[in-house]
PDB file of N, CA and C in Angstrom:
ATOM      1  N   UNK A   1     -16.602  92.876 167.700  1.00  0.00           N
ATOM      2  CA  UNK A   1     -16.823  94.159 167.071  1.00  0.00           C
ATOM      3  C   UNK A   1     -15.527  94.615 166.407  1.00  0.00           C
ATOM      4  N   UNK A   2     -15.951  95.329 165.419  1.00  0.00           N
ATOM      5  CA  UNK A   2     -14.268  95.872 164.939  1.00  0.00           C
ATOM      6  C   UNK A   2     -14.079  97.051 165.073  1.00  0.00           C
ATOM      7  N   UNK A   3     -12.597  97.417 164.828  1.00  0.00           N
ATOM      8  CA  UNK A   3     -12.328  98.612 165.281  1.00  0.00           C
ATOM      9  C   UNK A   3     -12.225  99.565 164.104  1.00  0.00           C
ATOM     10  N   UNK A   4     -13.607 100.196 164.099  1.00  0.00           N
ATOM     11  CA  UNK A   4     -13.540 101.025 162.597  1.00  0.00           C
ATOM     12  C   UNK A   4     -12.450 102.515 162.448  1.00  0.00           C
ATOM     13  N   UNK A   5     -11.715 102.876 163.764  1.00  0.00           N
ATOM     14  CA  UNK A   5     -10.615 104.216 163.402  1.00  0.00           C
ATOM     15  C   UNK A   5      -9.723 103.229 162.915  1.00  0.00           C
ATOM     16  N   UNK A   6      -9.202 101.683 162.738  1.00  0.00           N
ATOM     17  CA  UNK A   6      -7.640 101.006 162.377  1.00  0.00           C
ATOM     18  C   UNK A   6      -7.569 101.989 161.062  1.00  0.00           C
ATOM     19  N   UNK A   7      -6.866 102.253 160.713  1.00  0.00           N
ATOM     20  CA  UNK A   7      -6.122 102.493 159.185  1.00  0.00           C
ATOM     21  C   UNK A   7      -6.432 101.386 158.493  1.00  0.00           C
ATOM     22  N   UNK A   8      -6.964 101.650 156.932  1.00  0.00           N
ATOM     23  CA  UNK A   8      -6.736 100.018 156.467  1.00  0.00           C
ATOM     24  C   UNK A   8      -5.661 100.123 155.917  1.00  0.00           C
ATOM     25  N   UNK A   9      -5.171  99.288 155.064  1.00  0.00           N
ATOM     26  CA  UNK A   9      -4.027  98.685 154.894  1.00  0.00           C
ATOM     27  C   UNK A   9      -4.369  99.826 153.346  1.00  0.00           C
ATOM     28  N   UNK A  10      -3.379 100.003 152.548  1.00  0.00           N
ATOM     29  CA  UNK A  10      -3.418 100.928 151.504  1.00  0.00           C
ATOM     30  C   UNK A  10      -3.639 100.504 150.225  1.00  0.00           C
ATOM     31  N   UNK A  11      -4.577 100.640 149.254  1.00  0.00           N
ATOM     32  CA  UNK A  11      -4.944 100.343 148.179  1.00  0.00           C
ATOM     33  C   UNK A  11      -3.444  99.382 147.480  1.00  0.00           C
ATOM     34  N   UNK A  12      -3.575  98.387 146.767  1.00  0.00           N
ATOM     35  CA  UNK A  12      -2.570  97.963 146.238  1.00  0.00           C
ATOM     36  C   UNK A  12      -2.051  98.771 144.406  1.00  0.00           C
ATOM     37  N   UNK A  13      -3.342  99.897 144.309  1.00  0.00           N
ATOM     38  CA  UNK A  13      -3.173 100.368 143.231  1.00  0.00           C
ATOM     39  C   UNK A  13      -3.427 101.888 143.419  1.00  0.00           C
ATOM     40  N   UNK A  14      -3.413 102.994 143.131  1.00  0.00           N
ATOM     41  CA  UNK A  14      -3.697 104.166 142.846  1.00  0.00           C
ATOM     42  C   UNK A  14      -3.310 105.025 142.014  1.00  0.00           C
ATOM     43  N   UNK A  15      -4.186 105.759 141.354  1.00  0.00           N
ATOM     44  CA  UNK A  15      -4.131 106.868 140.267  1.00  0.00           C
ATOM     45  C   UNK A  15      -3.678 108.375 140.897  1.00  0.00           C
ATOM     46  N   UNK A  16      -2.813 109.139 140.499  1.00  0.00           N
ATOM     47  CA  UNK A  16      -2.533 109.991 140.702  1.00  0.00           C
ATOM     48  C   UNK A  16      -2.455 110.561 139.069  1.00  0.00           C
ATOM     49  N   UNK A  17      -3.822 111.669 139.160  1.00  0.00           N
ATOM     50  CA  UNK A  17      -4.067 112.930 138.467  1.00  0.00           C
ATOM     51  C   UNK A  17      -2.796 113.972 138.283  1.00  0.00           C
ATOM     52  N   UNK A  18      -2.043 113.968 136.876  1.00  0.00           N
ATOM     53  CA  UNK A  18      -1.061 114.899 136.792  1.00  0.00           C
ATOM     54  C   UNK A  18      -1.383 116.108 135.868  1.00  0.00           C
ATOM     55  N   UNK A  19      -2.575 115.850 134.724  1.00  0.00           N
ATOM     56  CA  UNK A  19      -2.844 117.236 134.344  1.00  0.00           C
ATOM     57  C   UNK A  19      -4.055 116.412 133.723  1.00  0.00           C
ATOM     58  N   UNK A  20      -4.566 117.991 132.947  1.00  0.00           N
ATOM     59  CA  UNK A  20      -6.227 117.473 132.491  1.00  0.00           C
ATOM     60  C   UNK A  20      -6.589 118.599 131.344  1.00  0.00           C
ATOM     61  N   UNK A  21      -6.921 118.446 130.309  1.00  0.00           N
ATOM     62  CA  UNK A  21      -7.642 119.692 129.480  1.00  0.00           C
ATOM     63  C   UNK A  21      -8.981 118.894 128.995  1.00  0.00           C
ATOM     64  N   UNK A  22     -10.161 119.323 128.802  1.00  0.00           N
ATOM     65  CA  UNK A  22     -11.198 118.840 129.094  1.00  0.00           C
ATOM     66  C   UNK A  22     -11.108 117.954 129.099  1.00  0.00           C
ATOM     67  N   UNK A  23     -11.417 116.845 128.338  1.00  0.00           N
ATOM     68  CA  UNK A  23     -12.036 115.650 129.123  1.00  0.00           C
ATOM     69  C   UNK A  23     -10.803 114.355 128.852  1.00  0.00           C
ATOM     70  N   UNK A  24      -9.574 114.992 128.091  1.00  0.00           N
ATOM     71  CA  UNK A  24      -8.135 114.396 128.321  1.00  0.00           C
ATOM     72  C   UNK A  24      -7.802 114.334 129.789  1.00  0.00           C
ATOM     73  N   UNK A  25      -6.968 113.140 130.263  1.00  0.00           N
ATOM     74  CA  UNK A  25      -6.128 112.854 131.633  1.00  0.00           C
ATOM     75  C   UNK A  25      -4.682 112.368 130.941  1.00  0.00           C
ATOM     76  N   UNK A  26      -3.847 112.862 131.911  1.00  0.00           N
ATOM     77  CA  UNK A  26      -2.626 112.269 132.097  1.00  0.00           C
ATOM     78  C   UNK A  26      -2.323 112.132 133.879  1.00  0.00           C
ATOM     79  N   UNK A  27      -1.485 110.756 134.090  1.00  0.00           N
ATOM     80  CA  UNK A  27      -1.312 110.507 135.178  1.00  0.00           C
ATOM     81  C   UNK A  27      -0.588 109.383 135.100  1.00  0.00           C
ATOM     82  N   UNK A  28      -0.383 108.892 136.850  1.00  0.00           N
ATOM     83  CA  UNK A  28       0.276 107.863 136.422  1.00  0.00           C
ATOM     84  C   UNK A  28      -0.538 106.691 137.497  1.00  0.00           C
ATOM     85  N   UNK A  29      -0.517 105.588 137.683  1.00  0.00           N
ATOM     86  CA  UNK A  29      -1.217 104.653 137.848  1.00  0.00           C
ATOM     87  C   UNK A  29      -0.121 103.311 138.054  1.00  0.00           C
ATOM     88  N   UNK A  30      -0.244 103.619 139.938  1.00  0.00           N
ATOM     89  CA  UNK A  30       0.884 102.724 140.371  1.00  0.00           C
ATOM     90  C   UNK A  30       0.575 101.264 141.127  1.00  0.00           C
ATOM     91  N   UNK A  31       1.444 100.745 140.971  1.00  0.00           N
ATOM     92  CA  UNK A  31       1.070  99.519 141.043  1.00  0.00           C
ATOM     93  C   UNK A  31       1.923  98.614 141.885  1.00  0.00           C
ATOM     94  N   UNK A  32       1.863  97.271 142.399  1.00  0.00           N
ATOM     95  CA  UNK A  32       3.104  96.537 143.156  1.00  0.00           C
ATOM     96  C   UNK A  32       4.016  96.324 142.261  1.00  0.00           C
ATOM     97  N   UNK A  33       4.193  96.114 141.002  1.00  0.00           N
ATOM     98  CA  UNK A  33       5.259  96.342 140.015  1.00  0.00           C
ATOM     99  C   UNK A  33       5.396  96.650 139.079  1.00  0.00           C
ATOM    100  N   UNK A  34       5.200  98.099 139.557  1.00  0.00           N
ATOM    101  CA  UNK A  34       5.470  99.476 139.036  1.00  0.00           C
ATOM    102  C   UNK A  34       5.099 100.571 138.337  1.00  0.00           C
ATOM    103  N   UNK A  35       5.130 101.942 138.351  1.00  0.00           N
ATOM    104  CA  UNK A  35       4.074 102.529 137.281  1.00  0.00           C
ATOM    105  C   UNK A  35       3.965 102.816 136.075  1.00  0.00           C
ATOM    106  N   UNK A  36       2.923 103.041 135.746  1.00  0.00           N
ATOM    107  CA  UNK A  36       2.453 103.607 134.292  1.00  0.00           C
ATOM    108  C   UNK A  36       1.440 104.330 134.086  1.00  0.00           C
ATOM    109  N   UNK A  37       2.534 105.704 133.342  1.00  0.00           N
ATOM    110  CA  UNK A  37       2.602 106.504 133.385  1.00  0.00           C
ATOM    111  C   UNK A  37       1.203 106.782 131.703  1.00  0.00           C
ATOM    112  N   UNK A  38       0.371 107.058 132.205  1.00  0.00           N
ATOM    113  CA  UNK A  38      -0.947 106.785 131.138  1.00  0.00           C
ATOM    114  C   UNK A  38      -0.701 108.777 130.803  1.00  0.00           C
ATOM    115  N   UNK A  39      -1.106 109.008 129.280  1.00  0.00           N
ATOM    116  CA  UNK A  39      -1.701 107.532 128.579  1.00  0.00           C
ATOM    117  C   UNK A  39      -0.462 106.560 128.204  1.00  0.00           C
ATOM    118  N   UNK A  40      -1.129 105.422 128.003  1.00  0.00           N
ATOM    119  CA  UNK A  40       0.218 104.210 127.986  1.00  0.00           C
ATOM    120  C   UNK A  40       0.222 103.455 126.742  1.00  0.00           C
ATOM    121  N   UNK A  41       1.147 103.424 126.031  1.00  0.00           N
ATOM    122  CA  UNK A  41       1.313 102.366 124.969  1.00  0.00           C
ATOM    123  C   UNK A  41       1.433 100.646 125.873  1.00  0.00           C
ATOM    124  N   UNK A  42       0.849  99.668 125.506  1.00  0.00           N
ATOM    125  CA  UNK A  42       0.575  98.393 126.137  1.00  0.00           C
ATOM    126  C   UNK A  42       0.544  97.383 124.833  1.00  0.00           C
ATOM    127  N   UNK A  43       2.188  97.041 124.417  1.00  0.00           N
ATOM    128  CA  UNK A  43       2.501  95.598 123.907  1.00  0.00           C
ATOM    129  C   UNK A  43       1.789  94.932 124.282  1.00  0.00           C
ATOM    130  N   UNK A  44       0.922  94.126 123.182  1.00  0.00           N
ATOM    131  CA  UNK A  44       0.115  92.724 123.391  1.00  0.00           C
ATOM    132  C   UNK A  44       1.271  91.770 123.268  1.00  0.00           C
ATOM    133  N   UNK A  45       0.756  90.965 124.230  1.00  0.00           N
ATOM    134  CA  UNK A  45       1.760  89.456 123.936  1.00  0.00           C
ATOM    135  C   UNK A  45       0.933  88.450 124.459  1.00  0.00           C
ATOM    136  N   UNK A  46      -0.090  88.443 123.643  1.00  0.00           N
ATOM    137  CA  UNK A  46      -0.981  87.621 123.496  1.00  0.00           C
ATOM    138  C   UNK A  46      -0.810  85.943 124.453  1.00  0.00           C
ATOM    139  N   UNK A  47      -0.261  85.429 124.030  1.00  0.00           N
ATOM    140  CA  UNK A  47       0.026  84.211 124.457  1.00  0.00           C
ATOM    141  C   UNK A  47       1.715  84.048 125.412  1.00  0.00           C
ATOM    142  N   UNK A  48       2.064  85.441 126.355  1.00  0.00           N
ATOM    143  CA  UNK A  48       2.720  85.613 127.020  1.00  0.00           C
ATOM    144  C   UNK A  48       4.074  86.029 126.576  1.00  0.00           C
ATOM    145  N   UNK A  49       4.202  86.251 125.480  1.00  0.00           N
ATOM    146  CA  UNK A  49       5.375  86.857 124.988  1.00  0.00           C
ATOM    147  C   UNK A  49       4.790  88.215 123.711  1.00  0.00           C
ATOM    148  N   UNK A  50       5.714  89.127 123.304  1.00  0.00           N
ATOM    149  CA  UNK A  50       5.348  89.664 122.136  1.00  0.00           C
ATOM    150  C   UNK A  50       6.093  89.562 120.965  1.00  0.00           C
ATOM    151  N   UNK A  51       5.593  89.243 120.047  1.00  0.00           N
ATOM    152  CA  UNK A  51       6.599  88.276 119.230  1.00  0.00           C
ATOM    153  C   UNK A  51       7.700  89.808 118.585  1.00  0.00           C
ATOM    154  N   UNK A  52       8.613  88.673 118.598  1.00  0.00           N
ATOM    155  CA  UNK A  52      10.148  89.356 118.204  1.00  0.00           C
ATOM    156  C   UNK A  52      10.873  90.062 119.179  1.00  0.00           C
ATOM    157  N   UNK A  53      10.223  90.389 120.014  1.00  0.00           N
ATOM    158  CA  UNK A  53      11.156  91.534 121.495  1.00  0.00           C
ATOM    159  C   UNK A  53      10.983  90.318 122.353  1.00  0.00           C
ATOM    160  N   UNK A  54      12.093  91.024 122.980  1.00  0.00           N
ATOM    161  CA  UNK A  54      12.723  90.199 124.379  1.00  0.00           C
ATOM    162  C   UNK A  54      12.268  91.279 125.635  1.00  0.00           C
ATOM    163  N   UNK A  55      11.641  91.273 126.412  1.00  0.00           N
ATOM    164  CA  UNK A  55      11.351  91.718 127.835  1.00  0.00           C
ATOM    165  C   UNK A  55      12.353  93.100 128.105  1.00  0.00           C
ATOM    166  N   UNK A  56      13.856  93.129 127.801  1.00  0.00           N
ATOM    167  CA  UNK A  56      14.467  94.018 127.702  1.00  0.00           C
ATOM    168  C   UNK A  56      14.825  94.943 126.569  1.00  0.00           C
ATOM    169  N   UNK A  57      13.879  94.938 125.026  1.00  0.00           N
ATOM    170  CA  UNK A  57      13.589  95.676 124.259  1.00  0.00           C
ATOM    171  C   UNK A  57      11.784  96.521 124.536  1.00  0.00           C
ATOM    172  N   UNK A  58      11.340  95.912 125.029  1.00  0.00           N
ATOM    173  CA  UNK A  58      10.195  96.747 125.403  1.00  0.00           C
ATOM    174  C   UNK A  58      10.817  97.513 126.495  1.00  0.00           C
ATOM    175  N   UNK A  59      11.690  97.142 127.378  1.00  0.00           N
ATOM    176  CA  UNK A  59      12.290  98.295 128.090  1.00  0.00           C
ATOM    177  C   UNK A  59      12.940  99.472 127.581  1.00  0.00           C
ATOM    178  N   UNK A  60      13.033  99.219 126.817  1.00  0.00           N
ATOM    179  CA  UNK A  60      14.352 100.039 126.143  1.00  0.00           C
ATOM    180  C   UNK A  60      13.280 101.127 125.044  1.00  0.00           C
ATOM    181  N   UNK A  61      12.000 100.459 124.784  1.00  0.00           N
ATOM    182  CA  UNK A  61      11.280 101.409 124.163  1.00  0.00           C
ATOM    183  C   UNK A  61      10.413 101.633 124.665  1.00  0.00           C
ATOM    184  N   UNK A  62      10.234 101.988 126.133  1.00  0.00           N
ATOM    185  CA  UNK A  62       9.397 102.849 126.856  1.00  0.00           C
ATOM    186  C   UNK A  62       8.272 101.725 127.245  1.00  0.00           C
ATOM    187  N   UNK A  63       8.203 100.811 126.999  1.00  0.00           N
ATOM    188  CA  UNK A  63       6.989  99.757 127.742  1.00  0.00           C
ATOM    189  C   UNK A  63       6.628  99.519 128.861  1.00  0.00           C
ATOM    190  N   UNK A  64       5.745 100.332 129.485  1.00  0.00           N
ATOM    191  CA  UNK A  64       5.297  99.747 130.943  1.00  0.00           C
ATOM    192  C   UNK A  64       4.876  99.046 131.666  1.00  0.00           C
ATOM    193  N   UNK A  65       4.060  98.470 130.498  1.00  0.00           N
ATOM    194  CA  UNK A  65       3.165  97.110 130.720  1.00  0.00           C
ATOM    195  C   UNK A  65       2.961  96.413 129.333  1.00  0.00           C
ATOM    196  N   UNK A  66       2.420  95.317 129.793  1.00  0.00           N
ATOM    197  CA  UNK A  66       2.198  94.045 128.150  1.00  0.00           C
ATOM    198  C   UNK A  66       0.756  93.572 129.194  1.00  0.00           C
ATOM    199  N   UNK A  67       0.013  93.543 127.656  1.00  0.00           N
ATOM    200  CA  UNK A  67      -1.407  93.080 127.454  1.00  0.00           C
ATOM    201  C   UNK A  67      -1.060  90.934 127.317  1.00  0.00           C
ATOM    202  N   UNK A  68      -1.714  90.806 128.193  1.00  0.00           N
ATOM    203  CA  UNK A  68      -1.825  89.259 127.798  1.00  0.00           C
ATOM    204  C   UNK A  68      -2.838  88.829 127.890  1.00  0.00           C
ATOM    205  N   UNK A  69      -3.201  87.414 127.598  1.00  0.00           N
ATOM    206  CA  UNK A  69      -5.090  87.614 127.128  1.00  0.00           C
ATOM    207  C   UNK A  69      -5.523  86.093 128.154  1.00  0.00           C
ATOM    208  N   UNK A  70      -5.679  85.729 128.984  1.00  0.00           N
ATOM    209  CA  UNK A  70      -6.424  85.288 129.866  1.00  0.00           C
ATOM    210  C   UNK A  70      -6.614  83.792 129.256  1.00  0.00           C
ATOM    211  N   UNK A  71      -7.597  83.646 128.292  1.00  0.00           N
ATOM    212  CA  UNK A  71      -8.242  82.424 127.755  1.00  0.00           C
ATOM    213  C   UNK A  71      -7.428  81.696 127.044  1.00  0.00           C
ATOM    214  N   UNK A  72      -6.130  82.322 126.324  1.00  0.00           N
ATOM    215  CA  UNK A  72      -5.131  81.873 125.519  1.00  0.00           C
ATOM    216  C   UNK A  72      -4.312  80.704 126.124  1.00  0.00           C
ATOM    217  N   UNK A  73      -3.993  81.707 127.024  1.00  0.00           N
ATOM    218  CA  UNK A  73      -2.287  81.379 128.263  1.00  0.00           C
ATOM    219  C   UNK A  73      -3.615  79.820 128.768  1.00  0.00           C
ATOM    220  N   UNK A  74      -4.523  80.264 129.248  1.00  0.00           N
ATOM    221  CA  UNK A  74      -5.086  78.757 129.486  1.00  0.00           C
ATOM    222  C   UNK A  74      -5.717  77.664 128.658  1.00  0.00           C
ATOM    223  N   UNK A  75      -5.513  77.914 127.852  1.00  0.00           N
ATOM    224  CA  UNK A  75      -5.599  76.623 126.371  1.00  0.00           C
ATOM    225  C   UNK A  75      -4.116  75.992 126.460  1.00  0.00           C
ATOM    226  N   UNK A  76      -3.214  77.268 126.327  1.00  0.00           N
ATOM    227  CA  UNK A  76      -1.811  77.037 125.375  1.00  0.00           C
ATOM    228  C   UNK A  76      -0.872  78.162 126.344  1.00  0.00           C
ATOM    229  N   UNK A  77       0.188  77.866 127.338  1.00  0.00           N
ATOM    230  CA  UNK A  77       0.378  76.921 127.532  1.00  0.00           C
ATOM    231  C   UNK A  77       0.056  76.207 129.005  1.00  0.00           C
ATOM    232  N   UNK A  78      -1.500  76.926 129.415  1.00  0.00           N
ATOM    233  CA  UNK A  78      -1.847  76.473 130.623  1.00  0.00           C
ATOM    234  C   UNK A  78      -1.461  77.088 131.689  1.00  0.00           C
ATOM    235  N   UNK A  79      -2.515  77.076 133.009  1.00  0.00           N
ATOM    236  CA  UNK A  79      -2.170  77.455 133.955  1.00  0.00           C
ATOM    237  C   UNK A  79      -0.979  76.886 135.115  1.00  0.00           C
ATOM    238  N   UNK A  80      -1.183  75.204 134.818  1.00  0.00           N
ATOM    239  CA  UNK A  80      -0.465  74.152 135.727  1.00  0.00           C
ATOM    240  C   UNK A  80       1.610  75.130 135.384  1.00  0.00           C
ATOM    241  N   UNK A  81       1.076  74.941 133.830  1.00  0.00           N
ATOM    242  CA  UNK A  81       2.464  75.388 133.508  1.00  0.00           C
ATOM    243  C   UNK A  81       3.309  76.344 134.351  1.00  0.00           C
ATOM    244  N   UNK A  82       2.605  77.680 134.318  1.00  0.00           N
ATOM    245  CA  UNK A  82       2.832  78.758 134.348  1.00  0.00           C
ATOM    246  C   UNK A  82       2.613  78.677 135.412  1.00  0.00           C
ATOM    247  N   UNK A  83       2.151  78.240 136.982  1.00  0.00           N
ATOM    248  CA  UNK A  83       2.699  78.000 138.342  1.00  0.00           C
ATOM    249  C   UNK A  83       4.031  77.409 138.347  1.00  0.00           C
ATOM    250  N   UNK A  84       4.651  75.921 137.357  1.00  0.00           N
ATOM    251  CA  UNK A  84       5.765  75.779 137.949  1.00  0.00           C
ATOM    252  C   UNK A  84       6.440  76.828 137.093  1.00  0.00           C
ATOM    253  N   UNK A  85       6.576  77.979 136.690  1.00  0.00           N
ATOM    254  CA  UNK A  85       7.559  78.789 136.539  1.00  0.00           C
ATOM    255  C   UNK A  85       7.566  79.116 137.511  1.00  0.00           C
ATOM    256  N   UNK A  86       6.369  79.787 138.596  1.00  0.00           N
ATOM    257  CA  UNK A  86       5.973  80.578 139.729  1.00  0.00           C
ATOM    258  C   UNK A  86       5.517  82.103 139.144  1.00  0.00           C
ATOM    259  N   UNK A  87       4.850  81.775 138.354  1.00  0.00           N
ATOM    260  CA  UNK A  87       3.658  82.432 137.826  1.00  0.00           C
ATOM    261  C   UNK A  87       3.708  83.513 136.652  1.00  0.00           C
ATOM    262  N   UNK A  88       3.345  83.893 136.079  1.00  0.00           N
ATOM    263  CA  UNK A  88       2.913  85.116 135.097  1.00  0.00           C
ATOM    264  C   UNK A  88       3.911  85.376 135.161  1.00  0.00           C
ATOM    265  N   UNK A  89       4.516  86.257 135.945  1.00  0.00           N
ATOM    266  CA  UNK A  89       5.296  87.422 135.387  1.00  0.00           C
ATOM    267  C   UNK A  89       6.514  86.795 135.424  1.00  0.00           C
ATOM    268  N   UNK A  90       7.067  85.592 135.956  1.00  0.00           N
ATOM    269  CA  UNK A  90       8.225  84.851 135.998  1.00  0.00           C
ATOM    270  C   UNK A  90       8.121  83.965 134.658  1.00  0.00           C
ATOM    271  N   UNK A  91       7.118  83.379 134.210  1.00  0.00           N
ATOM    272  CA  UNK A  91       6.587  82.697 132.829  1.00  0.00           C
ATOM    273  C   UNK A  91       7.327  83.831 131.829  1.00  0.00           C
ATOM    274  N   UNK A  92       6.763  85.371 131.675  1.00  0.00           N
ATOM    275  CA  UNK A  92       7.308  85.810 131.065  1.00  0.00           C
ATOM    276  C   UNK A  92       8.116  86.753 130.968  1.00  0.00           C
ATOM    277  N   UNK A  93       9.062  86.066 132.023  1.00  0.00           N
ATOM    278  CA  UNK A  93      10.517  87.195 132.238  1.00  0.00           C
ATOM    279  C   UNK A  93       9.973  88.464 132.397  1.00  0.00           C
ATOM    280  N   UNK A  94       9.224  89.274 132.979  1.00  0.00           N
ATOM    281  CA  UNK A  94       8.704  90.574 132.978  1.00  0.00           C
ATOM    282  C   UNK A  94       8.363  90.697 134.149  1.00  0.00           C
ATOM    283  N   UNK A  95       9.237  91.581 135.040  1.00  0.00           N
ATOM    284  CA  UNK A  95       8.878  92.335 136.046  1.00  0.00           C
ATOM    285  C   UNK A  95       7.886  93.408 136.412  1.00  0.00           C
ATOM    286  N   UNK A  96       7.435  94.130 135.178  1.00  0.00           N
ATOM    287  CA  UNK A  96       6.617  95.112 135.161  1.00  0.00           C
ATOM    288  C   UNK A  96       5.045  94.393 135.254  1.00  0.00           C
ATOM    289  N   UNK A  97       4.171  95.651 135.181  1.00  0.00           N
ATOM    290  CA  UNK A  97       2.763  95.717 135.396  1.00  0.00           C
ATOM    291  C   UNK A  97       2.171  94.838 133.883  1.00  0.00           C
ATOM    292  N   UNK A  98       1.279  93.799 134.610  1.00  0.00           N
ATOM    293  CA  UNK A  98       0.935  92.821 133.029  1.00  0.00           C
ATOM    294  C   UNK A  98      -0.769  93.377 133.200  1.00  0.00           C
ATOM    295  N   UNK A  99      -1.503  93.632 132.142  1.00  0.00           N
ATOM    296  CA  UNK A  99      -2.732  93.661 131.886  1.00  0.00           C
ATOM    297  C   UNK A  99      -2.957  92.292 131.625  1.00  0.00           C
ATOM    298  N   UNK A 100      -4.182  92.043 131.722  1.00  0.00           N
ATOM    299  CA  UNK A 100      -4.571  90.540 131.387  1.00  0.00           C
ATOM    300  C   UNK A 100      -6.473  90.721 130.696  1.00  0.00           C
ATOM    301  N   UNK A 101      -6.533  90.149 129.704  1.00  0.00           N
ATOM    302  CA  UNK A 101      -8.130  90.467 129.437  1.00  0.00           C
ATOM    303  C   UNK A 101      -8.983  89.032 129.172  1.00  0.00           C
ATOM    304  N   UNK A 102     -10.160  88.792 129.318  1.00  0.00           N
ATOM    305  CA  UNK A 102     -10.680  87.361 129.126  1.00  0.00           C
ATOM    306  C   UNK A 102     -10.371  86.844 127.659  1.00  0.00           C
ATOM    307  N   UNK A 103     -10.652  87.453 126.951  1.00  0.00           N
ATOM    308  CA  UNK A 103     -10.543  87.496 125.554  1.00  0.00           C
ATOM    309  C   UNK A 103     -11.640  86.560 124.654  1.00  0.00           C
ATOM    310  N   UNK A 104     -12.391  86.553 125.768  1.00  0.00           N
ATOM    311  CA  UNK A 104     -14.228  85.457 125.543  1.00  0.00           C
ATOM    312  C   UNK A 104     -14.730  86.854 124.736  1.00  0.00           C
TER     313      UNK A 104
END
């Protein structure tokens, strides 16, 4: 049987509501590495980079996260790859929060 009073363990993500006029939100939306602060501008870098910036120019212009597209990175340059970096966010030098979309 389990013990349904344990605490569970704490969402690995949550939204915190910072203001609202009708049906606009602002908030921020935290994450294991790190938040963003919506609404959010989100650099595509399609195929794991965004062309012409370096990881520390999207810092520098407010970037919280980069869009990368799922079906790409596994055509070109693969998943096998992008484990021996030790994964995504080490593939592309980026510590922050990565979106990822199928792009089917």
């Amino acid at each position: 049987m389990t013990d349904q009073t344990a605490t569970p363990n704490p969402p690995p993500f949550t939204y915190t509501l910072e203001a609202q006029d009708g049906r606009a939100r602002a908030g921020t939306f935290s994450t294991p590495h790190g938040p963003i602060h919506m609404p959010a501008f989100a650099p595509v870098g399609t195929l794991a980079n965004v062309k012409t910036l370096e990881p520390r120019d999207l810092v520098e212009v407010g970037a919280e996260l980069i869009l990368a597209n799922t079906y790409h990175l596994y055509l070109r340059p693969g998943h096998e790859l992008i484990e021996r970096f030790g994964g995504l966010h080490a593939f592309m030098r980026w510590d922050g929060p990565i979106l990822t979309d199928s792009g089917g």
